[in-house]
N, C-alpha and C. Protein backbone atom coordinates (compact mmCIF):
# COMPACT_ATOMS: atom_id res chain seq x y z
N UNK A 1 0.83 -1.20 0.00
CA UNK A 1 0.00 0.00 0.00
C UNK A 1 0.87 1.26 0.00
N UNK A 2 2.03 1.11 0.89
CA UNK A 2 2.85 2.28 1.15
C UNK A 2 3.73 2.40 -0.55
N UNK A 3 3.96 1.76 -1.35
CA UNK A 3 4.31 1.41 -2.60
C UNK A 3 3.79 2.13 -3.71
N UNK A 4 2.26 1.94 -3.66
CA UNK A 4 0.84 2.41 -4.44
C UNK A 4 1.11 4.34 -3.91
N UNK A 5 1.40 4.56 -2.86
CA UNK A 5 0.69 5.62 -2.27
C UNK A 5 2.03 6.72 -2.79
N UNK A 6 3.06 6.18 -2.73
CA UNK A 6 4.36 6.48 -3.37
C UNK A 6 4.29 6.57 -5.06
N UNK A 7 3.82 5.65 -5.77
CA UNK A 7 4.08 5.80 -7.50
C UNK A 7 2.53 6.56 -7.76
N UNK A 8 1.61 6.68 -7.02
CA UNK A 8 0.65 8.09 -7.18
C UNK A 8 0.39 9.55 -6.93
N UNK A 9 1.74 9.44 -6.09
CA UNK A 9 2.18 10.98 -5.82
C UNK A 9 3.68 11.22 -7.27
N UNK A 10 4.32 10.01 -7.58
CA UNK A 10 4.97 10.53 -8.77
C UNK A 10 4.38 10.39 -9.64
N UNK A 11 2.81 9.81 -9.91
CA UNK A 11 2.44 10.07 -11.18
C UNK A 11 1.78 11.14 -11.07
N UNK A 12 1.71 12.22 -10.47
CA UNK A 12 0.85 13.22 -10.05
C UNK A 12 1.12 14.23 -10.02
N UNK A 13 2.62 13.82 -10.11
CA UNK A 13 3.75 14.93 -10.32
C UNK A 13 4.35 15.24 -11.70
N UNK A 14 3.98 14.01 -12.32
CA UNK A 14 4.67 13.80 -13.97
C UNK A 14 3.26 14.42 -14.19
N UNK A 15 2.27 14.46 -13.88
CA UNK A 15 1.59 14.96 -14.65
C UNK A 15 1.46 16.49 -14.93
N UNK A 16 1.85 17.19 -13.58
CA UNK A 16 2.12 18.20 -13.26
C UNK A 16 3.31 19.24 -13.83
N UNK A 17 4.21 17.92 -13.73
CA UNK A 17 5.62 18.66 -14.84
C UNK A 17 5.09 18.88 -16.33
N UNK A 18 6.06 20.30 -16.28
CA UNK A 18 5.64 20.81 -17.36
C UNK A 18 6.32 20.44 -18.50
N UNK A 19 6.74 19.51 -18.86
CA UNK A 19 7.14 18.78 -20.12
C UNK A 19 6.81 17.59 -20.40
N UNK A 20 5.63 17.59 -19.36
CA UNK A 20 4.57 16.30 -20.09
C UNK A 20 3.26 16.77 -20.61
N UNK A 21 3.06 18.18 -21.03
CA UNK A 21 2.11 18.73 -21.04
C UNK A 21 0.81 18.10 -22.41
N UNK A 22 1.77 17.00 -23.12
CA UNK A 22 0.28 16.46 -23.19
C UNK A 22 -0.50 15.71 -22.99
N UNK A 23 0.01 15.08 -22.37
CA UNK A 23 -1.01 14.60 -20.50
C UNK A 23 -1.87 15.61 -20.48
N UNK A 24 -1.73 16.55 -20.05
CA UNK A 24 -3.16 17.76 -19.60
C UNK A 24 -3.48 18.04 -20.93
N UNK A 25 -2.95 17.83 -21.68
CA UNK A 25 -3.67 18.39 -22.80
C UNK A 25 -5.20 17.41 -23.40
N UNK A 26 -4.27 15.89 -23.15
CA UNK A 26 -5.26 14.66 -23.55
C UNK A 26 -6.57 15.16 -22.60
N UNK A 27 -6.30 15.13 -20.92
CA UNK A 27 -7.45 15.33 -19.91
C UNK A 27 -8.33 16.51 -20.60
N UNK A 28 -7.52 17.34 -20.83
CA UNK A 28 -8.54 19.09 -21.30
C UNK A 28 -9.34 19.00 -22.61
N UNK A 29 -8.88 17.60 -23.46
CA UNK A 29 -9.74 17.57 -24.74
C UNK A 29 -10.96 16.69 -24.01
N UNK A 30 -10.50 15.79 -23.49
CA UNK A 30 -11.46 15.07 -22.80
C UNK A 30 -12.08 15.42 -21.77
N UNK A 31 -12.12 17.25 -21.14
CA UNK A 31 -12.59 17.73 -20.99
C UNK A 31 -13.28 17.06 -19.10
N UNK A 32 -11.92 16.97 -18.66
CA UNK A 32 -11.22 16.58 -17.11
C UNK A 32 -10.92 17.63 -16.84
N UNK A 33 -11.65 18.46 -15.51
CA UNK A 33 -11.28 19.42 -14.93
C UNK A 33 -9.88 19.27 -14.06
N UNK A 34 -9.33 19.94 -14.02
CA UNK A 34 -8.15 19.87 -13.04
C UNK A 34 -8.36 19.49 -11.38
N UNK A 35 -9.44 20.41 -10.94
CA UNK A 35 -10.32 19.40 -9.72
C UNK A 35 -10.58 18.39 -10.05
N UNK A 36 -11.38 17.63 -10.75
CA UNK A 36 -11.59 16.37 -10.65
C UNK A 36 -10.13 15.43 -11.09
N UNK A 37 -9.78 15.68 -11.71
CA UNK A 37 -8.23 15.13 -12.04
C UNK A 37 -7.66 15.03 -10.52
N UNK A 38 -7.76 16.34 -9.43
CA UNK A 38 -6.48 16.09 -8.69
C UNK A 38 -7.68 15.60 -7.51
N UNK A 39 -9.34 15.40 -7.56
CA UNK A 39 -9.98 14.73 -6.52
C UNK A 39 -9.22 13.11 -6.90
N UNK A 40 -9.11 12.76 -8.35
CA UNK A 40 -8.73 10.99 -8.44
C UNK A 40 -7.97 10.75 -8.46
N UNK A 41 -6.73 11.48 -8.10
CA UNK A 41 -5.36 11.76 -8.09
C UNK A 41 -4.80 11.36 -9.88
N UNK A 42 -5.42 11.32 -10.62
CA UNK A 42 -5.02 10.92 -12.04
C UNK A 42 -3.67 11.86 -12.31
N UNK A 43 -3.15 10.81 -12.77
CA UNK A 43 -1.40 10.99 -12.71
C UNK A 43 -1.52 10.54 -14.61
N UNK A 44 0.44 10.65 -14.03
CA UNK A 44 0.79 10.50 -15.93
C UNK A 44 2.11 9.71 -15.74
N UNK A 45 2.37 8.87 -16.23
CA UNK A 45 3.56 7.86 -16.29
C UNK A 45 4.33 8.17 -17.74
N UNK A 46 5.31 8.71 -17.68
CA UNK A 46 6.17 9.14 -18.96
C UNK A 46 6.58 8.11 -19.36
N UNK A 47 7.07 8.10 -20.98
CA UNK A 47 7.21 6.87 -21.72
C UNK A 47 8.73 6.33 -20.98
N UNK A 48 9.47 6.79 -20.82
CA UNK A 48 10.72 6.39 -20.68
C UNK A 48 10.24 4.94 -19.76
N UNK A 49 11.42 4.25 -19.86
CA UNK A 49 11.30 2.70 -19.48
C UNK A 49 11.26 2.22 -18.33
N UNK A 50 12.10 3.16 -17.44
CA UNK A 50 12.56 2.75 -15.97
C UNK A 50 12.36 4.01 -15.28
N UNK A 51 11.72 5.32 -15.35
CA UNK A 51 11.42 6.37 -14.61
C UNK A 51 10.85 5.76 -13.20
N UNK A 52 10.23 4.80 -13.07
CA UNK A 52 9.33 5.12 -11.76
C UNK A 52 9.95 4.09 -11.11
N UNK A 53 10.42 3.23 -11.74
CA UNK A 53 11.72 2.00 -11.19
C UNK A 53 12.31 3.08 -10.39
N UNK A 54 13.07 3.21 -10.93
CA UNK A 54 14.56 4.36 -10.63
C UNK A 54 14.06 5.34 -9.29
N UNK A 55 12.45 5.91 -9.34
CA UNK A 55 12.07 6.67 -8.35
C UNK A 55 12.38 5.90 -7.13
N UNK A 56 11.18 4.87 -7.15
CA UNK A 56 11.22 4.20 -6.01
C UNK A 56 12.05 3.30 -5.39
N UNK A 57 13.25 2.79 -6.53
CA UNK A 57 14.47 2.47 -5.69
C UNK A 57 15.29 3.50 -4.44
N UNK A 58 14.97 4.85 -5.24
CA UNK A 58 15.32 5.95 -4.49
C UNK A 58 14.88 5.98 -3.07
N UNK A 59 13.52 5.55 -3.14
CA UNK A 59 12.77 5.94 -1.76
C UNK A 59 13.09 4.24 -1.21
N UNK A 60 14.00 3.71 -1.71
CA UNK A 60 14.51 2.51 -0.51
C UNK A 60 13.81 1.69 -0.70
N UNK A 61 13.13 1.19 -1.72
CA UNK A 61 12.48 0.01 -2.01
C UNK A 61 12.87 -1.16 -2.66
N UNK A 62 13.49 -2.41 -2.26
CA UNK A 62 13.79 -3.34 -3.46
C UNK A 62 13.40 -3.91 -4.62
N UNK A 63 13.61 -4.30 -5.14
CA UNK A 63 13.10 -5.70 -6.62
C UNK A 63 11.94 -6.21 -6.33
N UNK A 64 12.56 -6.84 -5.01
CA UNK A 64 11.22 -8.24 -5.25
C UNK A 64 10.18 -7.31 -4.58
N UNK A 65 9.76 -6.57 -4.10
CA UNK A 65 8.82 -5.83 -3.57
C UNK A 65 8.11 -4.52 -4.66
N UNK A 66 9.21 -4.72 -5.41
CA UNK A 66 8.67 -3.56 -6.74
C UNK A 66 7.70 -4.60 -7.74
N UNK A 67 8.66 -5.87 -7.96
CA UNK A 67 8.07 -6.76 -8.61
C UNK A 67 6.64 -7.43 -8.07
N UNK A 68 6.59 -7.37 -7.04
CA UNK A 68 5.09 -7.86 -6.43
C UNK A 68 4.27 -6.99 -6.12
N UNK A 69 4.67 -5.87 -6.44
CA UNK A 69 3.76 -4.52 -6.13
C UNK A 69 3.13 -4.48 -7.95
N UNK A 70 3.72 -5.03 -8.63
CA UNK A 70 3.01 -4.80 -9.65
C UNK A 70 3.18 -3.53 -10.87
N UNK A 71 4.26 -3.15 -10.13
CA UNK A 71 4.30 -1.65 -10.75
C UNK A 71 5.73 -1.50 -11.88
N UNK A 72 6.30 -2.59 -11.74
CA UNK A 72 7.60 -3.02 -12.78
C UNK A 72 7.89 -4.52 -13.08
N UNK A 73 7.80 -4.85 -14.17
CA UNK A 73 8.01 -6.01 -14.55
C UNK A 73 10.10 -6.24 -14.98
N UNK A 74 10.34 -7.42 -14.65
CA UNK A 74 11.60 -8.20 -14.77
C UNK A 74 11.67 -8.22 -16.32
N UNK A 75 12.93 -7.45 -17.27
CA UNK A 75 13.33 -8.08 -18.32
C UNK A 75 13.31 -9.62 -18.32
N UNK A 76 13.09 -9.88 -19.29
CA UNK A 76 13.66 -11.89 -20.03
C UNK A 76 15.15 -11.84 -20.47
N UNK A 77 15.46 -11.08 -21.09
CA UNK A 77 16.45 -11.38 -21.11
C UNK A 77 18.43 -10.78 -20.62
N UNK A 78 17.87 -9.50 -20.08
CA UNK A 78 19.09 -9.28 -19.19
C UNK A 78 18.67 -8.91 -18.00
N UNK A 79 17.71 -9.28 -17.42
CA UNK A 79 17.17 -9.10 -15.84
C UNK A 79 17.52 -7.79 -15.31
N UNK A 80 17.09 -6.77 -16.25
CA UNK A 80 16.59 -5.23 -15.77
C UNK A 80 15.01 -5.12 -15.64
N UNK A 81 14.78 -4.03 -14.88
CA UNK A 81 13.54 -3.62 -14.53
C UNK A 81 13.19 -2.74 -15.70
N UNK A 82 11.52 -2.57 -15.71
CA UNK A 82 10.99 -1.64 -16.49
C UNK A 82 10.01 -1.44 -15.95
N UNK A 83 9.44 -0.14 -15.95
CA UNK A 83 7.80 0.45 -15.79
C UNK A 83 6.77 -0.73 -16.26
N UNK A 84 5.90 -1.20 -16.19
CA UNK A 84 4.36 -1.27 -16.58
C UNK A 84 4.03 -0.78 -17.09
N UNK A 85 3.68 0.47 -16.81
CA UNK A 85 3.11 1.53 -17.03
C UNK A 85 3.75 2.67 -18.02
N UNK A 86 3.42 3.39 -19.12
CA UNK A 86 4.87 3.88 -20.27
C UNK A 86 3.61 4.79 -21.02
N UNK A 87 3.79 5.94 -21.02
CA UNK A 87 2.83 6.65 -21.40
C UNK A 87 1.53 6.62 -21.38
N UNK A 88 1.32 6.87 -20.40
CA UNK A 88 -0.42 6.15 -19.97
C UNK A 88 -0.75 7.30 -19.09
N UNK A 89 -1.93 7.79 -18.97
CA UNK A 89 -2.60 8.37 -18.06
C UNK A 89 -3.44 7.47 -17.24
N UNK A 90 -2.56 7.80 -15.61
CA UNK A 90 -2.96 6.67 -14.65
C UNK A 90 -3.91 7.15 -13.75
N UNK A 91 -5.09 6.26 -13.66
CA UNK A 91 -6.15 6.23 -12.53
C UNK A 91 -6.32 5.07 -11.15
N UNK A 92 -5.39 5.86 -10.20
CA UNK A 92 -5.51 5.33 -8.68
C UNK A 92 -6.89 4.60 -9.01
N UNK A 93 -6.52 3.33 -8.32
CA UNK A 93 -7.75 2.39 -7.71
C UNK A 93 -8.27 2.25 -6.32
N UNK A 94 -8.67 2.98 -5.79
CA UNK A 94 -9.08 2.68 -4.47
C UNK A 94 -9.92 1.34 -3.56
N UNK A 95 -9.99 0.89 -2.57
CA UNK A 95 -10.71 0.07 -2.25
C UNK A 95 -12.05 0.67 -1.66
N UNK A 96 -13.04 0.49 -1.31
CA UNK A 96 -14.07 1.10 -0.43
C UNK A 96 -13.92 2.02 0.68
N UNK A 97 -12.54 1.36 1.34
CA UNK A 97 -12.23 2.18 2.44
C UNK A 97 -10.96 3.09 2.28
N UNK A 98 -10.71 3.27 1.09
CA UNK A 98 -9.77 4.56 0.35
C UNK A 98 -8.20 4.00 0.51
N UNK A 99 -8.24 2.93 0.63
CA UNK A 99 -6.98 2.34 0.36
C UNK A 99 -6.41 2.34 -1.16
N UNK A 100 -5.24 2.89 -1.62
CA UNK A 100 -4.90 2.68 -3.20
C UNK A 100 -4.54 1.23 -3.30
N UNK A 101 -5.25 0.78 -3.87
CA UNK A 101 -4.72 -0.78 -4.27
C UNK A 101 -4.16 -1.16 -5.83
N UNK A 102 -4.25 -0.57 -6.29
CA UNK A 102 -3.62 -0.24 -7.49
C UNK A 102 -3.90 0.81 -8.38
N UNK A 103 -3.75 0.68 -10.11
CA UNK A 103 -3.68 1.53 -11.08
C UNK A 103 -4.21 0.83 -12.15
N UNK A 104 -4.68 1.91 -13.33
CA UNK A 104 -4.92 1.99 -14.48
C UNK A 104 -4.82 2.46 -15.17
N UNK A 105 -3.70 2.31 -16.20
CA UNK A 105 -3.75 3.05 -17.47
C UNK A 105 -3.94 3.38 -18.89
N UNK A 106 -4.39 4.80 -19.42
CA UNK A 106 -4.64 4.57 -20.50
C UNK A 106 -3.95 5.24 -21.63
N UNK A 107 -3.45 4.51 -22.45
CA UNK A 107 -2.67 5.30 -23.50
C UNK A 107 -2.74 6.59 -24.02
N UNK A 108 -2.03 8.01 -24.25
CA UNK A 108 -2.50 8.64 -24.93
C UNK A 108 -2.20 9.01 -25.90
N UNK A 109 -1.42 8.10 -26.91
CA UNK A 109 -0.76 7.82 -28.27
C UNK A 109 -1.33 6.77 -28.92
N UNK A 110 -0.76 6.63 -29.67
CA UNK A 110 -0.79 5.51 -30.55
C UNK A 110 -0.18 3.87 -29.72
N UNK A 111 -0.98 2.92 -29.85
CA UNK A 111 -0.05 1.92 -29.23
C UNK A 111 -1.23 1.61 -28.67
N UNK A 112 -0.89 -0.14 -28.18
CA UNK A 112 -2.36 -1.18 -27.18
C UNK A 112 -1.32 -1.82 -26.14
N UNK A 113 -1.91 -2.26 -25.18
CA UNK A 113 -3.00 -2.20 -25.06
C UNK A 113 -3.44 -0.68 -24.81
N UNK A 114 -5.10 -0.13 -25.61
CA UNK A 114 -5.66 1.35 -25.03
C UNK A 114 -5.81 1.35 -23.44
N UNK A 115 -6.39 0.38 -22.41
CA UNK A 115 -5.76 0.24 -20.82
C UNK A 115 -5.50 -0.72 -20.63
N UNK A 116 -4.76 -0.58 -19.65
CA UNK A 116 -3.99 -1.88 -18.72
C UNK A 116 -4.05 -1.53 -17.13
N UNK A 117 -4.34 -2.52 -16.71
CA UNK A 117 -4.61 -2.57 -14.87
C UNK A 117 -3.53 -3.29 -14.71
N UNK A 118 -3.23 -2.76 -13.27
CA UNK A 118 -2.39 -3.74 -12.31
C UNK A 118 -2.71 -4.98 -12.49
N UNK A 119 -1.79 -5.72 -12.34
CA UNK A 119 -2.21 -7.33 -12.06
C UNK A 119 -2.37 -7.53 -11.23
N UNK A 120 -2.86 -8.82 -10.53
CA UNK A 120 -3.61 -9.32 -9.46
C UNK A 120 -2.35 -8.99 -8.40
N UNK A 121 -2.20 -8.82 -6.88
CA UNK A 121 -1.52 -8.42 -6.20
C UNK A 121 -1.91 -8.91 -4.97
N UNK A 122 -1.10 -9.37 -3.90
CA UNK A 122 -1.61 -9.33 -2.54
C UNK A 122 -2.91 -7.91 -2.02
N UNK A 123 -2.90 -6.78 -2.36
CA UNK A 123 -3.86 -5.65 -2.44
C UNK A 123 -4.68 -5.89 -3.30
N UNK A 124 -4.68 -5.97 -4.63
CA UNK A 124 -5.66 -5.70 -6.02
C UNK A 124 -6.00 -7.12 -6.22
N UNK A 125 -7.82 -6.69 -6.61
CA UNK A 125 -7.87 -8.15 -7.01
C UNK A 125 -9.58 -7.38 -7.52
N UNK A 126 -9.40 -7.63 -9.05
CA UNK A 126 -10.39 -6.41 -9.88
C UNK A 126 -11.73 -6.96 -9.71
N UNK A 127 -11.67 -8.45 -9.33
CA UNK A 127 -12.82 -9.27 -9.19
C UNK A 127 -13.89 -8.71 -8.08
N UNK A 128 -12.72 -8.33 -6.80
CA UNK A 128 -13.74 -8.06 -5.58
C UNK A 128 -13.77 -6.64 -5.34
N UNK A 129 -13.24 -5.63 -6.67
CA UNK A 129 -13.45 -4.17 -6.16
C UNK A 129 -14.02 -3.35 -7.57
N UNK A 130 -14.70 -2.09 -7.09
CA UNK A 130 -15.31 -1.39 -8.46
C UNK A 130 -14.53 0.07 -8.10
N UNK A 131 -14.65 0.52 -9.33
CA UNK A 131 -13.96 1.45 -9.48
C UNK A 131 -14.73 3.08 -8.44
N UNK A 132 -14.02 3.71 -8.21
CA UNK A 132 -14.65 5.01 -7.41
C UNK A 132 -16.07 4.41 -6.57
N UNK A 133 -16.20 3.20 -5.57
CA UNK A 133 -16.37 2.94 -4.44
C UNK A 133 -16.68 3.86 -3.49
N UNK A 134 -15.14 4.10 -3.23
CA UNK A 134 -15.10 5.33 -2.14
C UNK A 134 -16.00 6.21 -1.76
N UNK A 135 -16.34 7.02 -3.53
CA UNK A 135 -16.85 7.99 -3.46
C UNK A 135 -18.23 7.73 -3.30
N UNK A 136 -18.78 6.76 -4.18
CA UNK A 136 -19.87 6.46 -4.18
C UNK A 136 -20.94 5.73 -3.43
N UNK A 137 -20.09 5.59 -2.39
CA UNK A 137 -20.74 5.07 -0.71
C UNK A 137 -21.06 6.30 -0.17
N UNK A 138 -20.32 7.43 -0.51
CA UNK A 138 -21.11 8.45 0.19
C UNK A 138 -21.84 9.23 -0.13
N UNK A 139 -22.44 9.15 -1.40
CA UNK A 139 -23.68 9.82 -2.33
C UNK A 139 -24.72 9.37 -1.21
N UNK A 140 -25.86 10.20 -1.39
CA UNK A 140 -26.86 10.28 -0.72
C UNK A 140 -28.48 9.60 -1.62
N UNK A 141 -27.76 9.08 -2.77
CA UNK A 141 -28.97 8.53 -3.52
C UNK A 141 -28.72 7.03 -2.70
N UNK A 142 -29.75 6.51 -3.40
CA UNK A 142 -30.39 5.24 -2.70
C UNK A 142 -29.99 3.77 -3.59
N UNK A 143 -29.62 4.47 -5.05
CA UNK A 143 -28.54 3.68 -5.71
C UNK A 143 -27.20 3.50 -6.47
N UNK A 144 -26.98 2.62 -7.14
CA UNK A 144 -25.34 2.97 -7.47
C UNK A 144 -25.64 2.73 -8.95
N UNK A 145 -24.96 3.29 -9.89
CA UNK A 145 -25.35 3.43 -11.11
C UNK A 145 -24.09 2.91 -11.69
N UNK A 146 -23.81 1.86 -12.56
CA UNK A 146 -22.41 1.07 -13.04
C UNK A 146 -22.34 1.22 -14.38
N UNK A 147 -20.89 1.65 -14.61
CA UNK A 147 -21.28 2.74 -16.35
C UNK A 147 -19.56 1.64 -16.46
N UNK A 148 -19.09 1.81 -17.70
CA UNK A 148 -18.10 0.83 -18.28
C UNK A 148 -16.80 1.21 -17.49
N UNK A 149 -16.27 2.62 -17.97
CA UNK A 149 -14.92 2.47 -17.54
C UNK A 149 -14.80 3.95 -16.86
N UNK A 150 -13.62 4.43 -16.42
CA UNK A 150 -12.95 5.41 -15.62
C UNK A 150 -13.36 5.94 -15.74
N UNK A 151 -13.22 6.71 -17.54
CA UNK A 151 -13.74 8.13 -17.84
C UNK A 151 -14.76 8.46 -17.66
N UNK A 152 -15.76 7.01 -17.78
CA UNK A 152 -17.31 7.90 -17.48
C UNK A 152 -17.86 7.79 -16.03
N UNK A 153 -16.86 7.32 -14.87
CA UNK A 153 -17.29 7.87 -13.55
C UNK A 153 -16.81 9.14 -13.47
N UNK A 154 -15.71 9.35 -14.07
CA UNK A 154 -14.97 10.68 -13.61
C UNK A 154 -15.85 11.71 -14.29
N UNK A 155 -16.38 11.51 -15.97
CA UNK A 155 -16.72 12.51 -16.10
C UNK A 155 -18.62 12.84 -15.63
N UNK A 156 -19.14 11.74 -15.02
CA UNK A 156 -20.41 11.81 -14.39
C UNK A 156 -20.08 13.08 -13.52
N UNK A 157 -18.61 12.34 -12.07
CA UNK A 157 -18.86 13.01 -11.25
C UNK A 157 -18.55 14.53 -11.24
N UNK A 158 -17.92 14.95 -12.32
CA UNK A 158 -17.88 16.24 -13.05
C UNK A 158 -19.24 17.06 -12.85
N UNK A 159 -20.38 16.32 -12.80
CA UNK A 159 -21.30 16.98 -13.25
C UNK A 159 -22.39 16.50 -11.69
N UNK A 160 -22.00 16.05 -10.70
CA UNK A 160 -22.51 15.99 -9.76
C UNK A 160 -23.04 14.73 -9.63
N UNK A 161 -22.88 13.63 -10.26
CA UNK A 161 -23.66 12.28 -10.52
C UNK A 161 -22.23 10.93 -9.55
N UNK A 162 -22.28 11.35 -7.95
CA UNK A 162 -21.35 10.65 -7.65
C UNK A 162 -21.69 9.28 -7.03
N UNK A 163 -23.13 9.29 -7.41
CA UNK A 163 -23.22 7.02 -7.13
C UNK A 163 -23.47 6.47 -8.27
N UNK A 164 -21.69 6.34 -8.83
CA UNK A 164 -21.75 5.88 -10.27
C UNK A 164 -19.98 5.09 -9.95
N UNK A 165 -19.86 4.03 -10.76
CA UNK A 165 -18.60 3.48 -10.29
C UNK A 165 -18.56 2.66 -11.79
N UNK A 166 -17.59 1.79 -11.88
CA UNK A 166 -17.32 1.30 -13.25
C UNK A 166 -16.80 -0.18 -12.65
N UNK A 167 -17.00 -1.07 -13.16
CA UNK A 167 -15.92 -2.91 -12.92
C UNK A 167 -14.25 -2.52 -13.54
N UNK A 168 -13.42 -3.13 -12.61
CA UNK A 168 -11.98 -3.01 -13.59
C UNK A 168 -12.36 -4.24 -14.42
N UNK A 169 -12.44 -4.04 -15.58
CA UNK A 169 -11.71 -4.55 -16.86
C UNK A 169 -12.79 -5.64 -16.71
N UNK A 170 -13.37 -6.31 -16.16
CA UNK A 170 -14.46 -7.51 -15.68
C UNK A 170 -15.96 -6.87 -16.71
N UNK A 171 -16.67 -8.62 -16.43
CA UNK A 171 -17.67 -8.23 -16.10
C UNK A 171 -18.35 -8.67 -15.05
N UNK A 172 -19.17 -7.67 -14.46
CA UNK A 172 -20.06 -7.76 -13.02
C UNK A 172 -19.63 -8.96 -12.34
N UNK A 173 -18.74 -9.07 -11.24
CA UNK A 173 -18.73 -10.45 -10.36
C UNK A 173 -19.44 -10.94 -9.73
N UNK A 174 -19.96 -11.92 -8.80
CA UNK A 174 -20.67 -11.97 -7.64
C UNK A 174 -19.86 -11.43 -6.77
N UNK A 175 -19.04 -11.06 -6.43
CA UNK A 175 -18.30 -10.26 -5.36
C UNK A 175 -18.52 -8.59 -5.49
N UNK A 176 -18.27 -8.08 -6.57
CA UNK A 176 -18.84 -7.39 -7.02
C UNK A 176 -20.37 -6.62 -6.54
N UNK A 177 -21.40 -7.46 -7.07
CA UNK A 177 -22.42 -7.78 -6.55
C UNK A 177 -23.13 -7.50 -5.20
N UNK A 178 -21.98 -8.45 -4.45
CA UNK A 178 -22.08 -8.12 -2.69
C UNK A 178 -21.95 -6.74 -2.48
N UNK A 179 -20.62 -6.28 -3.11
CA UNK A 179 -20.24 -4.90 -2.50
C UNK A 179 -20.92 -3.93 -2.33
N UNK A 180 -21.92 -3.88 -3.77
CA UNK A 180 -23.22 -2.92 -4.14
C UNK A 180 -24.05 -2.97 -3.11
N UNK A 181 -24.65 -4.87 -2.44
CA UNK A 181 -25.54 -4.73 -1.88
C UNK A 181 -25.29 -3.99 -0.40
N UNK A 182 -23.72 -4.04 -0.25
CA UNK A 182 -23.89 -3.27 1.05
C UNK A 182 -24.03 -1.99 1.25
């Protein structure tokens, strides 16, 4: 968690630096307020290969803990690290109780996959969580409204529509399911 909470304050910051500016540019066509951007903490992961490797070695983190965090995969064939994540505009995953349990990103070039989620993780596990949860436990309507992906919770809650959440990458689980009914 302490891992997650770390590569969403540097993607938050790449997004912020001003020589990734079309990151904000992608959000501003798509017409992402900068509040709502910095309510979902939506970050930006620069293409380079090993940027967020390299961060969080900094902040004292090893391999095998980078590697099970999900957030850098092991070369095949000379056993260097690389990002996951490589030009993507990233959306924090929260759990219900505002824990970051992982990420999602989505390209804003040319290139597929168009998103990619964390992989399954001791934290993440897309089966038993929906997207913007958090927020949407504390709407005051009486139901939860489940729309496909990121952009269209984010850009609902743009407009005041915050018991609305999305499935990662799934469809509808029975776990899932439960979560709603509570």
């Amino acid at each position: 968690l302490k891992i997650n909470i770390e590569a969403a304050r540097f993607f938050y910051e790449q997004l912020m630096d001003l020589k990734n500016s079309q990151a904000r540019e992608y959000l501003n066509r798509r017409k992402i307020s900068p509040n709502i951007a910095r309510k979902f903490g939506i970050g930006y992961s620069p293409e380079e290969w090993d940027i967020l490797y390299r961060y969080l070695r900094k902040k004292g983190y090893d391999d095998d803990i980078l590697l099970e965090s999900g957030l850098v995969i092991k070369g095949k064939n000379n056993g260097s690290f690389f990002d996951r994540f490589r030009g993507r505009i990233i959306f924090p995953i929260f759990d219900v109780r505002g824990n970051l349990i992982g990420f999602g990103g989505r390209i804003i070039n040319d290139g597929s996959p168009k998103y990619m989620n964390s992989p399954e993780t001791l934290v993440y596990n897309k089966r038993k969580n929906l997207y913007a949860l958090n927020f949407a436990k504390n709407s005051k309507e009486k139901r939860i409204i489940i729309v496909e992906g990121y952009m269209d919770v984010i850009s609902l809650h743009q407009y005041g529509i915050i018991n609305t959440v999305a499935s990662l990458g799934t469809a509808l689980t029975e776990s899932q399911g439960k979560l709603l009914k509570k």
